[in-house]
PDB file of N, CA and C in Angstrom:
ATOM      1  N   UNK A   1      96.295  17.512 -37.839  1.00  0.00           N
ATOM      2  CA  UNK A   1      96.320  18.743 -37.074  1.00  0.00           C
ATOM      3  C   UNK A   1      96.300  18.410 -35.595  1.00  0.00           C
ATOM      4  N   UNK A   2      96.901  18.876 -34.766  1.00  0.00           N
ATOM      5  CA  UNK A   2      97.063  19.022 -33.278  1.00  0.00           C
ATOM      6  C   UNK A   2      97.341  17.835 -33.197  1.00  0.00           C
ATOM      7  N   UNK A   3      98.254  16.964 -33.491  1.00  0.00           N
ATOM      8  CA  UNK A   3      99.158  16.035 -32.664  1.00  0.00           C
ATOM      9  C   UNK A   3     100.169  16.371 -31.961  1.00  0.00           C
ATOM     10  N   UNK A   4      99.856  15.670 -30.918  1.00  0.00           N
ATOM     11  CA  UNK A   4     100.644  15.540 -29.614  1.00  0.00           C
ATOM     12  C   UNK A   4     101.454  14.783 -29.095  1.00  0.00           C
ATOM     13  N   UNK A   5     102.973  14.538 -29.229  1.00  0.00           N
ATOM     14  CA  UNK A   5     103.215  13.352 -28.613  1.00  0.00           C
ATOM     15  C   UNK A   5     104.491  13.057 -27.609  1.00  0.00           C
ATOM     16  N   UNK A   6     104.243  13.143 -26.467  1.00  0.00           N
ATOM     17  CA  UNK A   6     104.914  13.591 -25.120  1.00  0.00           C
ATOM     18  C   UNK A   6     104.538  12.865 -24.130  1.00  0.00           C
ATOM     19  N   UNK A   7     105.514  12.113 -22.808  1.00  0.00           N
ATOM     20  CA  UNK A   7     105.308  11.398 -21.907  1.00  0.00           C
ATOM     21  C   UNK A   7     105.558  12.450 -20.470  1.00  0.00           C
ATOM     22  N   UNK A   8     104.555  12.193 -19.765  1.00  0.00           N
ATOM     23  CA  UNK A   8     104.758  13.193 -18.623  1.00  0.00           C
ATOM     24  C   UNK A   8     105.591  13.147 -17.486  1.00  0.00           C
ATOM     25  N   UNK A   9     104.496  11.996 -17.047  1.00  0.00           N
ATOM     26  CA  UNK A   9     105.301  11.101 -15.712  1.00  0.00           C
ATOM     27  C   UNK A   9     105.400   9.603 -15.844  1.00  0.00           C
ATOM     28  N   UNK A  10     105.797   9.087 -15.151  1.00  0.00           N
ATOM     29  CA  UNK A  10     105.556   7.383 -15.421  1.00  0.00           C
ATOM     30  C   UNK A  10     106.371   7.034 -14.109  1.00  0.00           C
ATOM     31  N   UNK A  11     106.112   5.860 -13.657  1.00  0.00           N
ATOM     32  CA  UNK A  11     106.043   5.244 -12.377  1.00  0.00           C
ATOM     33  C   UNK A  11     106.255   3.806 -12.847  1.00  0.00           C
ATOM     34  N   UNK A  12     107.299   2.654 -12.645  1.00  0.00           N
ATOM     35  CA  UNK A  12     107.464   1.549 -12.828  1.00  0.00           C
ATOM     36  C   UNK A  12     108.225   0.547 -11.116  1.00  0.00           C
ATOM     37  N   UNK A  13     107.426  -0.182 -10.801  1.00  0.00           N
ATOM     38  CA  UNK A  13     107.946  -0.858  -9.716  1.00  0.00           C
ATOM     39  C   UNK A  13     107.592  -2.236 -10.025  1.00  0.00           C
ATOM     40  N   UNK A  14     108.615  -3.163  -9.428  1.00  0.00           N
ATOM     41  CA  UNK A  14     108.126  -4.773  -9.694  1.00  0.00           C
ATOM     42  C   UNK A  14     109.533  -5.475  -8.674  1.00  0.00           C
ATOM     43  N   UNK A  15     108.967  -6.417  -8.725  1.00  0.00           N
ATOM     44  CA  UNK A  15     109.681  -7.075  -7.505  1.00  0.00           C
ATOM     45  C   UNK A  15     110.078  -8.678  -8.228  1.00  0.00           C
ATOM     46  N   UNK A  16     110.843  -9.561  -7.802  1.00  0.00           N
ATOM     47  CA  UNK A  16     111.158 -10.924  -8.305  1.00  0.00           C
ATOM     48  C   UNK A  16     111.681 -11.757  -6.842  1.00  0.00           C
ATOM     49  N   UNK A  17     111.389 -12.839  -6.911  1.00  0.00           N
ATOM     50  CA  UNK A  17     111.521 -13.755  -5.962  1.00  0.00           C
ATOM     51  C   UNK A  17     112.654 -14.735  -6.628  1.00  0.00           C
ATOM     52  N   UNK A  18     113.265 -15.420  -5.903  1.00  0.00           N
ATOM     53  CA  UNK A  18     114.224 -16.351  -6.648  1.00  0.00           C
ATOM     54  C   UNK A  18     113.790 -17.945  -5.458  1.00  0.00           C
ATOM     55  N   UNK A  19     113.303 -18.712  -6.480  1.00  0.00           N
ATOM     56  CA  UNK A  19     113.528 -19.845  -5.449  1.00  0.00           C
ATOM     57  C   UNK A  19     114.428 -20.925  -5.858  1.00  0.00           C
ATOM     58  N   UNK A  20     115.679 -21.599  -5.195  1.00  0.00           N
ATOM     59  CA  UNK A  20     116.538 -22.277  -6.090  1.00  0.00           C
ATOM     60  C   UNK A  20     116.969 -21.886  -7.657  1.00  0.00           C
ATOM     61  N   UNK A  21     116.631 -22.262  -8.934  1.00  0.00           N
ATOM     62  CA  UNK A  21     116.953 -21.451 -10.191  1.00  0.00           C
ATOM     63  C   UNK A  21     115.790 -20.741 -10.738  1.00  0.00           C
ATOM     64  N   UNK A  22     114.437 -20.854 -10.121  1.00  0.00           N
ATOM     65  CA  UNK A  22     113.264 -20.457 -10.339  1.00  0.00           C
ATOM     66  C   UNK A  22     113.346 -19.245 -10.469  1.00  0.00           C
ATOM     67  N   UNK A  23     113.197 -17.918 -10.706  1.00  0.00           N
ATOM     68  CA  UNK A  23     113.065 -16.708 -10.594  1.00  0.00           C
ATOM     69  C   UNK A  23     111.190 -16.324 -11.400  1.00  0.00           C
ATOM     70  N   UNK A  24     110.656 -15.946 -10.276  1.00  0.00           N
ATOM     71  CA  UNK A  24     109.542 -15.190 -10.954  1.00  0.00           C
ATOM     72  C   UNK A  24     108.579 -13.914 -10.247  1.00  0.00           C
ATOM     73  N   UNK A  25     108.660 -13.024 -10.966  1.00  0.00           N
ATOM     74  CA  UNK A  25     108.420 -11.359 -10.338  1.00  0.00           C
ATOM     75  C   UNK A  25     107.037 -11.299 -11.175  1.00  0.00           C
ATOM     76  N   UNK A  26     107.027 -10.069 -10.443  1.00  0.00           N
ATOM     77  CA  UNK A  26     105.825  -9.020 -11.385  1.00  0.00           C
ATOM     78  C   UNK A  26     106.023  -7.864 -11.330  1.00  0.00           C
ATOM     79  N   UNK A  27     105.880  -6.971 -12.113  1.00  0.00           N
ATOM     80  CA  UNK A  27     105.968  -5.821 -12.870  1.00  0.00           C
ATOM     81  C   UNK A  27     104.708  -4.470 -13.085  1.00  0.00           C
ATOM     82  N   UNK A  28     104.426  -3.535 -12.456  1.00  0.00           N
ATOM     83  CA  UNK A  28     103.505  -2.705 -12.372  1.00  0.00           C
ATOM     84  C   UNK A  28     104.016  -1.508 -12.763  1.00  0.00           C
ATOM     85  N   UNK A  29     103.587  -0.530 -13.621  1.00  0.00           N
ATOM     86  CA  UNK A  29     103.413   0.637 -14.398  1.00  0.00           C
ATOM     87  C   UNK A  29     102.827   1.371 -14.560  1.00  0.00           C
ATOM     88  N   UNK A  30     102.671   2.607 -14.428  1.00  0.00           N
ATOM     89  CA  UNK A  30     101.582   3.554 -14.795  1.00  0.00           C
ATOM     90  C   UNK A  30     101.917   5.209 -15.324  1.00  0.00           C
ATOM     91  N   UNK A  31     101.857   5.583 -16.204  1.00  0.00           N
ATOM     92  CA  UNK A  31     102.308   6.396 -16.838  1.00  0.00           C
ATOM     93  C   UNK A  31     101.008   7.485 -17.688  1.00  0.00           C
ATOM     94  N   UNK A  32     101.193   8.750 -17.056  1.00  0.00           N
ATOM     95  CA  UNK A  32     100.347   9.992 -17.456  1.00  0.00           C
ATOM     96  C   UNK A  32     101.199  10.527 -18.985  1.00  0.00           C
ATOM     97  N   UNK A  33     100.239  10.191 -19.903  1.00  0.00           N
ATOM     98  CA  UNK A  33     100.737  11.033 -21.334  1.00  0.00           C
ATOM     99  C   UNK A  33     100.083  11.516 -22.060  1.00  0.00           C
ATOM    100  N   UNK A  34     100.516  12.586 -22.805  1.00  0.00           N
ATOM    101  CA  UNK A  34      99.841  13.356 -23.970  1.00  0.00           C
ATOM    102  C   UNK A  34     100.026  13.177 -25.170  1.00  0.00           C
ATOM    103  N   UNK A  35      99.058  12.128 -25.619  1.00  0.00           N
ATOM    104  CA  UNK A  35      99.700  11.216 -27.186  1.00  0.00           C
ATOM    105  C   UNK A  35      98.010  11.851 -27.557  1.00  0.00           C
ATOM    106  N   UNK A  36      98.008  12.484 -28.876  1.00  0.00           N
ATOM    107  CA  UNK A  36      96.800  13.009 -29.300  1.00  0.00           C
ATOM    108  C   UNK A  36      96.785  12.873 -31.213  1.00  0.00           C
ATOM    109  N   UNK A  37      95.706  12.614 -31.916  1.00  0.00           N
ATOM    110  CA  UNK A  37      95.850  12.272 -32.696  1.00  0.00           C
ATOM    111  C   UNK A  37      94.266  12.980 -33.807  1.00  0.00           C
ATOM    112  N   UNK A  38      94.234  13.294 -34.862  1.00  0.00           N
ATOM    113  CA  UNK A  38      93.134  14.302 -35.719  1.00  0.00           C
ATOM    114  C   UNK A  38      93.431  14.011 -36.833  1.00  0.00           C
ATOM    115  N   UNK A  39      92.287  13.306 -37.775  1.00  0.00           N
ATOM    116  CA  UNK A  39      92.545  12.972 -39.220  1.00  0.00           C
ATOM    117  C   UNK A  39      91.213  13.610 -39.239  1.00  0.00           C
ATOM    118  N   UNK A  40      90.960  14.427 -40.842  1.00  0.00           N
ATOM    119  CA  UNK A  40      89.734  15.227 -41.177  1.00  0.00           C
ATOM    120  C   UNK A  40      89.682  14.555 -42.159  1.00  0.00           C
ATOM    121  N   UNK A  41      88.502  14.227 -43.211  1.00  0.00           N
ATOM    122  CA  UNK A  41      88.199  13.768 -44.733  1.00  0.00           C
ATOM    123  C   UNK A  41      87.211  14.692 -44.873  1.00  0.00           C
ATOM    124  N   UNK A  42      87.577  14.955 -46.822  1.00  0.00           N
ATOM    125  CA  UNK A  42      85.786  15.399 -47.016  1.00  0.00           C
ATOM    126  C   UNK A  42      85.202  14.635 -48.260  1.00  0.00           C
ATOM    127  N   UNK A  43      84.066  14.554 -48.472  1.00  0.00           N
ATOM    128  CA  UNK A  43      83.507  13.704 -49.442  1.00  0.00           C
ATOM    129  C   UNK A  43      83.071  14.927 -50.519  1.00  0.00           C
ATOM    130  N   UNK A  44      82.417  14.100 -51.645  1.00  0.00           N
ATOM    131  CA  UNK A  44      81.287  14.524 -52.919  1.00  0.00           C
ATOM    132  C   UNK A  44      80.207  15.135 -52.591  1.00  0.00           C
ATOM    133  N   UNK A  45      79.824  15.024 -51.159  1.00  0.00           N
ATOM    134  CA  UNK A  45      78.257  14.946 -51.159  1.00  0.00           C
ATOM    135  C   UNK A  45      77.792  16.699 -50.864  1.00  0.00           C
ATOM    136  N   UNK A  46      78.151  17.602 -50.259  1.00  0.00           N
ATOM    137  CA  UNK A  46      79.553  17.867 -49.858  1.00  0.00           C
ATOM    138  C   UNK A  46      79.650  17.674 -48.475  1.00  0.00           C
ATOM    139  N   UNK A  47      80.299  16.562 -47.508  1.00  0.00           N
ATOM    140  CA  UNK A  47      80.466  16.986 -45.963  1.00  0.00           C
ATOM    141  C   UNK A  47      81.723  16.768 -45.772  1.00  0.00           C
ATOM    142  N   UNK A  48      82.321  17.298 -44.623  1.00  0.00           N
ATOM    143  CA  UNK A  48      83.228  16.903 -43.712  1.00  0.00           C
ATOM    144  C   UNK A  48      83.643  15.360 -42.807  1.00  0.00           C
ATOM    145  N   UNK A  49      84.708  15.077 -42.588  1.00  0.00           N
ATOM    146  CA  UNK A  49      84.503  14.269 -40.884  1.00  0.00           C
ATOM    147  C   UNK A  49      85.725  14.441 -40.449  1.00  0.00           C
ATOM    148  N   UNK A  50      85.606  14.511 -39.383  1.00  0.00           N
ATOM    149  CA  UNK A  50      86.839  14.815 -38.425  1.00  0.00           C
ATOM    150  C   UNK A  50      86.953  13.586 -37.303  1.00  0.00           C
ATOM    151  N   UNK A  51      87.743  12.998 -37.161  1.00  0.00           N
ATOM    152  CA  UNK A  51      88.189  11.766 -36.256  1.00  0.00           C
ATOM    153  C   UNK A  51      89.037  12.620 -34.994  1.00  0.00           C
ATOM    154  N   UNK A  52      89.112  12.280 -33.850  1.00  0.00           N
ATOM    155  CA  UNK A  52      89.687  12.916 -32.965  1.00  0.00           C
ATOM    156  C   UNK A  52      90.104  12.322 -32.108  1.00  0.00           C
ATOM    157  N   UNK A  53      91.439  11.371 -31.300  1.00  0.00           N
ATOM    158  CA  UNK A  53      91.504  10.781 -29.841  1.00  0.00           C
ATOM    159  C   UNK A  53      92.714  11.429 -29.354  1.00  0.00           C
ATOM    160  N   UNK A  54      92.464  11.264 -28.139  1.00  0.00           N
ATOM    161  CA  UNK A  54      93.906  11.839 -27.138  1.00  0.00           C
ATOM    162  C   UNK A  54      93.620  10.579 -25.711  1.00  0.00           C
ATOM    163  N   UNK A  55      95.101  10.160 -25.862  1.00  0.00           N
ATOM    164  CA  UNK A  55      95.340   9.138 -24.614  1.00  0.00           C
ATOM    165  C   UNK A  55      96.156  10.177 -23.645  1.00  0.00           C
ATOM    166  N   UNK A  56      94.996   9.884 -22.268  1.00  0.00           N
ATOM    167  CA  UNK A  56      95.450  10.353 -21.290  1.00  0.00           C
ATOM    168  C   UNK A  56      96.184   9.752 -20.063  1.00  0.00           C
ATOM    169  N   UNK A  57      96.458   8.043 -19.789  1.00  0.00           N
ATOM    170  CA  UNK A  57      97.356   8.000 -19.023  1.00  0.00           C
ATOM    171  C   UNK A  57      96.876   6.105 -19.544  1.00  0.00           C
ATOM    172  N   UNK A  58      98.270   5.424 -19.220  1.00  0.00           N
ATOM    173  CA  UNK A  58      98.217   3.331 -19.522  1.00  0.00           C
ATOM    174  C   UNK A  58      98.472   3.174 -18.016  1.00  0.00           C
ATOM    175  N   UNK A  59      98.048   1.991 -17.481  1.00  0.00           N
ATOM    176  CA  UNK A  59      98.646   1.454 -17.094  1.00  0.00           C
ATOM    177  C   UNK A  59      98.635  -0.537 -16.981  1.00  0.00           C
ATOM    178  N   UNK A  60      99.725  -1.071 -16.652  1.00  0.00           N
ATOM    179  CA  UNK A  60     100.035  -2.224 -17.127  1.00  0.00           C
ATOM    180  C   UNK A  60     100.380  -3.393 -16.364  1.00  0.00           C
ATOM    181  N   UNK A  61     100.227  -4.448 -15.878  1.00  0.00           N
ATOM    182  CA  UNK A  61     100.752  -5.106 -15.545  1.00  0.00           C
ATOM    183  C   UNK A  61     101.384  -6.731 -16.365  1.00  0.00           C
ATOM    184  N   UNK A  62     102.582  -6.851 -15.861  1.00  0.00           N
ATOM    185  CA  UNK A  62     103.062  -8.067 -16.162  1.00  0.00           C
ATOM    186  C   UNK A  62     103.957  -8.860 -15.417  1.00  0.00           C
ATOM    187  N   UNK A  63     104.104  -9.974 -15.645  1.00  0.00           N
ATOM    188  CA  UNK A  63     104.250 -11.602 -14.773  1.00  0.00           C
ATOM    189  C   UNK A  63     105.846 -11.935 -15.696  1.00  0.00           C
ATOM    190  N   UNK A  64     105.963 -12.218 -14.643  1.00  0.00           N
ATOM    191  CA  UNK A  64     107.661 -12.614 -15.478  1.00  0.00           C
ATOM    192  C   UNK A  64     108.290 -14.439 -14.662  1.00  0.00           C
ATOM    193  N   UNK A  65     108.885 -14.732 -15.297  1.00  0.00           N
ATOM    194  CA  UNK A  65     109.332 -16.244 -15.039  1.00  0.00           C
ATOM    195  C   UNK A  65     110.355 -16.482 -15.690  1.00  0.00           C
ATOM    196  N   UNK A  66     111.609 -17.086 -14.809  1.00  0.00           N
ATOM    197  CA  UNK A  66     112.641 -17.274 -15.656  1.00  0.00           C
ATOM    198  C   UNK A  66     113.616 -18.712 -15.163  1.00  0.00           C
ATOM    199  N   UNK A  67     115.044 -18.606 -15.305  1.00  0.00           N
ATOM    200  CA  UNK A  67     115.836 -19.569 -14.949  1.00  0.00           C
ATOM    201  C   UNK A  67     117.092 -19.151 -14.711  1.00  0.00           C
ATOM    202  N   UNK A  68     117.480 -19.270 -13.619  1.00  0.00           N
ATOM    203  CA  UNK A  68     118.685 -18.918 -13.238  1.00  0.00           C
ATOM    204  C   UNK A  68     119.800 -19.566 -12.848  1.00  0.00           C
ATOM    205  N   UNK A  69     120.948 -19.220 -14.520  1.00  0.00           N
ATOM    206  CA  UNK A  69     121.952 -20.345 -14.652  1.00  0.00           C
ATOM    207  C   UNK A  69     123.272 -19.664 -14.796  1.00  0.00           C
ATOM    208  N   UNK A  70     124.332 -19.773 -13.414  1.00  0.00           N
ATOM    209  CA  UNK A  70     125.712 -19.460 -13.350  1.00  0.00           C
ATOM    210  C   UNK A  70     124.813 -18.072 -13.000  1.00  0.00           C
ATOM    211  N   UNK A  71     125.834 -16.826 -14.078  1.00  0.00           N
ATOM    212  CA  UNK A  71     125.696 -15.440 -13.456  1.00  0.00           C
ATOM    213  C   UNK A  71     124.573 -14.877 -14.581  1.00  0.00           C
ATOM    214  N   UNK A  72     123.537 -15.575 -15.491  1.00  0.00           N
ATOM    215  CA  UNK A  72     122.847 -15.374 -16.421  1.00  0.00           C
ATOM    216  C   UNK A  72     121.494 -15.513 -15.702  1.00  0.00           C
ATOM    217  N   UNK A  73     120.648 -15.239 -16.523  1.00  0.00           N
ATOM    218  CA  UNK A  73     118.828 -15.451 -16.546  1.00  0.00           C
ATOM    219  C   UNK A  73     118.004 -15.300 -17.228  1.00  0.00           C
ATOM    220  N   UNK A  74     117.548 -16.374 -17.745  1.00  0.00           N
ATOM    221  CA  UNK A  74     116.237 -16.133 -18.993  1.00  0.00           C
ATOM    222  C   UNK A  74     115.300 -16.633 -18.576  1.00  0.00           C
ATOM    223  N   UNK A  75     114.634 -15.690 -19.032  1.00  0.00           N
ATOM    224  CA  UNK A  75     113.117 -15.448 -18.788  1.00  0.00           C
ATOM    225  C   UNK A  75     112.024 -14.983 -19.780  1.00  0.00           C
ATOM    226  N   UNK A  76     111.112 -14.901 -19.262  1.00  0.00           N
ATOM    227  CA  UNK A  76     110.004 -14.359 -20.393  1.00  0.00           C
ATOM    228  C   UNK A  76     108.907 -13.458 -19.649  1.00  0.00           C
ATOM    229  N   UNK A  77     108.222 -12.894 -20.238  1.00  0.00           N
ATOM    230  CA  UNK A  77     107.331 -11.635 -19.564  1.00  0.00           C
ATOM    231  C   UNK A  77     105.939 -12.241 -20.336  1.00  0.00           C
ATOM    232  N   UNK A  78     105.070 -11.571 -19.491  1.00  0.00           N
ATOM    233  CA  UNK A  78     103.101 -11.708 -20.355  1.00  0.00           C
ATOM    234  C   UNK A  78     102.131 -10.879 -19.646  1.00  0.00           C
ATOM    235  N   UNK A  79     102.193  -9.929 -20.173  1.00  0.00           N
ATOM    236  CA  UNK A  79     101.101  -9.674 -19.565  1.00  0.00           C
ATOM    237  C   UNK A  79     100.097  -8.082 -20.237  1.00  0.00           C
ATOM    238  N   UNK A  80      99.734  -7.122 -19.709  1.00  0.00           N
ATOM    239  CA  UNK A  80      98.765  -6.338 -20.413  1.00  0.00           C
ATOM    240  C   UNK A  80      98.610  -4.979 -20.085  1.00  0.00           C
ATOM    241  N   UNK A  81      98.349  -4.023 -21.052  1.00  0.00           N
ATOM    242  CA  UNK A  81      98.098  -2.915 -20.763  1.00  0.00           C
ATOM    243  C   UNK A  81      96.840  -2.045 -20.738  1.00  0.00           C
ATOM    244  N   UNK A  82      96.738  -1.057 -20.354  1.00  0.00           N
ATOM    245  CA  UNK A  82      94.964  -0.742 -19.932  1.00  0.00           C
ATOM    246  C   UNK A  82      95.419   0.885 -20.428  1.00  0.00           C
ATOM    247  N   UNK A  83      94.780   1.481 -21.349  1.00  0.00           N
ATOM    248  CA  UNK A  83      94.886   2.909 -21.519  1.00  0.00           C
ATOM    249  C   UNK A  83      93.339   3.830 -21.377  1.00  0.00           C
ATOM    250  N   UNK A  84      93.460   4.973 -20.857  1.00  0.00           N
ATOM    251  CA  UNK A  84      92.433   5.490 -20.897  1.00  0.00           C
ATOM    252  C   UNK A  84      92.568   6.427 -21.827  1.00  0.00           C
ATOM    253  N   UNK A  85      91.450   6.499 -23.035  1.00  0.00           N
ATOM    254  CA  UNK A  85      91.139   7.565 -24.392  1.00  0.00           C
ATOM    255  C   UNK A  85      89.845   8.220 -24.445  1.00  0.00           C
ATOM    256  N   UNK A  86      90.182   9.197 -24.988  1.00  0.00           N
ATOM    257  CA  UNK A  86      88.782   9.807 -25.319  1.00  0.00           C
ATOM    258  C   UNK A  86      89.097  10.061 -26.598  1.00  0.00           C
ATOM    259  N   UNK A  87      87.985   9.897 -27.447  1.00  0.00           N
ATOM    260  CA  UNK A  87      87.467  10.177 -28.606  1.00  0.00           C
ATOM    261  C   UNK A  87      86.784  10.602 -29.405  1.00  0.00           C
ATOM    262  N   UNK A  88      86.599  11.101 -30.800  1.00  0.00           N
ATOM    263  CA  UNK A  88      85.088  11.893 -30.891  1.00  0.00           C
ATOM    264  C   UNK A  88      85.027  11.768 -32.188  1.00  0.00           C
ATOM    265  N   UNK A  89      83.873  11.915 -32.781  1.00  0.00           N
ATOM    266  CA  UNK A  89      83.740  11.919 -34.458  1.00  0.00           C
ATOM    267  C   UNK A  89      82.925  13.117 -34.554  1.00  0.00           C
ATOM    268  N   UNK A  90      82.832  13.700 -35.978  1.00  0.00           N
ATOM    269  CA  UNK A  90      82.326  15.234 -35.787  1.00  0.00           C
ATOM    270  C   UNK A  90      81.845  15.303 -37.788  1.00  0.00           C
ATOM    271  N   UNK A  91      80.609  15.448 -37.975  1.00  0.00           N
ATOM    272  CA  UNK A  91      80.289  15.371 -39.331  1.00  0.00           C
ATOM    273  C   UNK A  91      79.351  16.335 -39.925  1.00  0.00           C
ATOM    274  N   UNK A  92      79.550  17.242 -40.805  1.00  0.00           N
ATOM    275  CA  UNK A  92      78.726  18.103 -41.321  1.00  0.00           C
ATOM    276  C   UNK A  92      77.391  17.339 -42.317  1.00  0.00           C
ATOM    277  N   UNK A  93      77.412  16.281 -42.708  1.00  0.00           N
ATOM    278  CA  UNK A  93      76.675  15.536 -43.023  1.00  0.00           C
ATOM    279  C   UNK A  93      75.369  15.176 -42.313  1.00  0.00           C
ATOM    280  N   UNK A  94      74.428  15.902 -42.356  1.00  0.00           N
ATOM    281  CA  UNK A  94      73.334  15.285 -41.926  1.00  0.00           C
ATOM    282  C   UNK A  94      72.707  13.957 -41.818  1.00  0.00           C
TER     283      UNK A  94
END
């Protein structure tokens, strides 16, 4: 019940340096979304539980390094993302 799943805004900038065939940048992101999520169970005993999260905005950074050969470039990326959630559990079970 009440899933949500929609991107609002998002913001991506990153920059790369080239030295001789060296190429290596970094990569910054940040993105406001409405990803929301509600699983309920009920047991024998008799209670409820209700699970509840909604992510409200990531953001990420990553490191990039590559090689630059003729009009080509390979490379590779590493790096991480950070989300902020809220969550809740909810139980008729004493």
């Amino acid at each position: 019940r009440n899933n949500e799943d929609s991107a609002v805004v998002s913001l991506r900038a990153g920059y790369d340096h080239q030295i001789g065939n060296l190429v290596v940048g970094a990569l910054g992101e940040v993105a406001t979304v409405n990803l929301s999520d509600a699983m309920a169970g009920f047991s024998t005993t008799p209670a409820s539980y209700t699970f509840h999260r909604h992510v409200n905005y990531t953001a990420g950074l990553r490191a990039r390094a590559g090689y630059a050969l003729g009009d080509g470039l390979f490379y590779g990326t590493a790096g991480g993302v950070w989300a902020d959630m809220d969550h809740s559990f909810s139980t008729t079970n004493t």
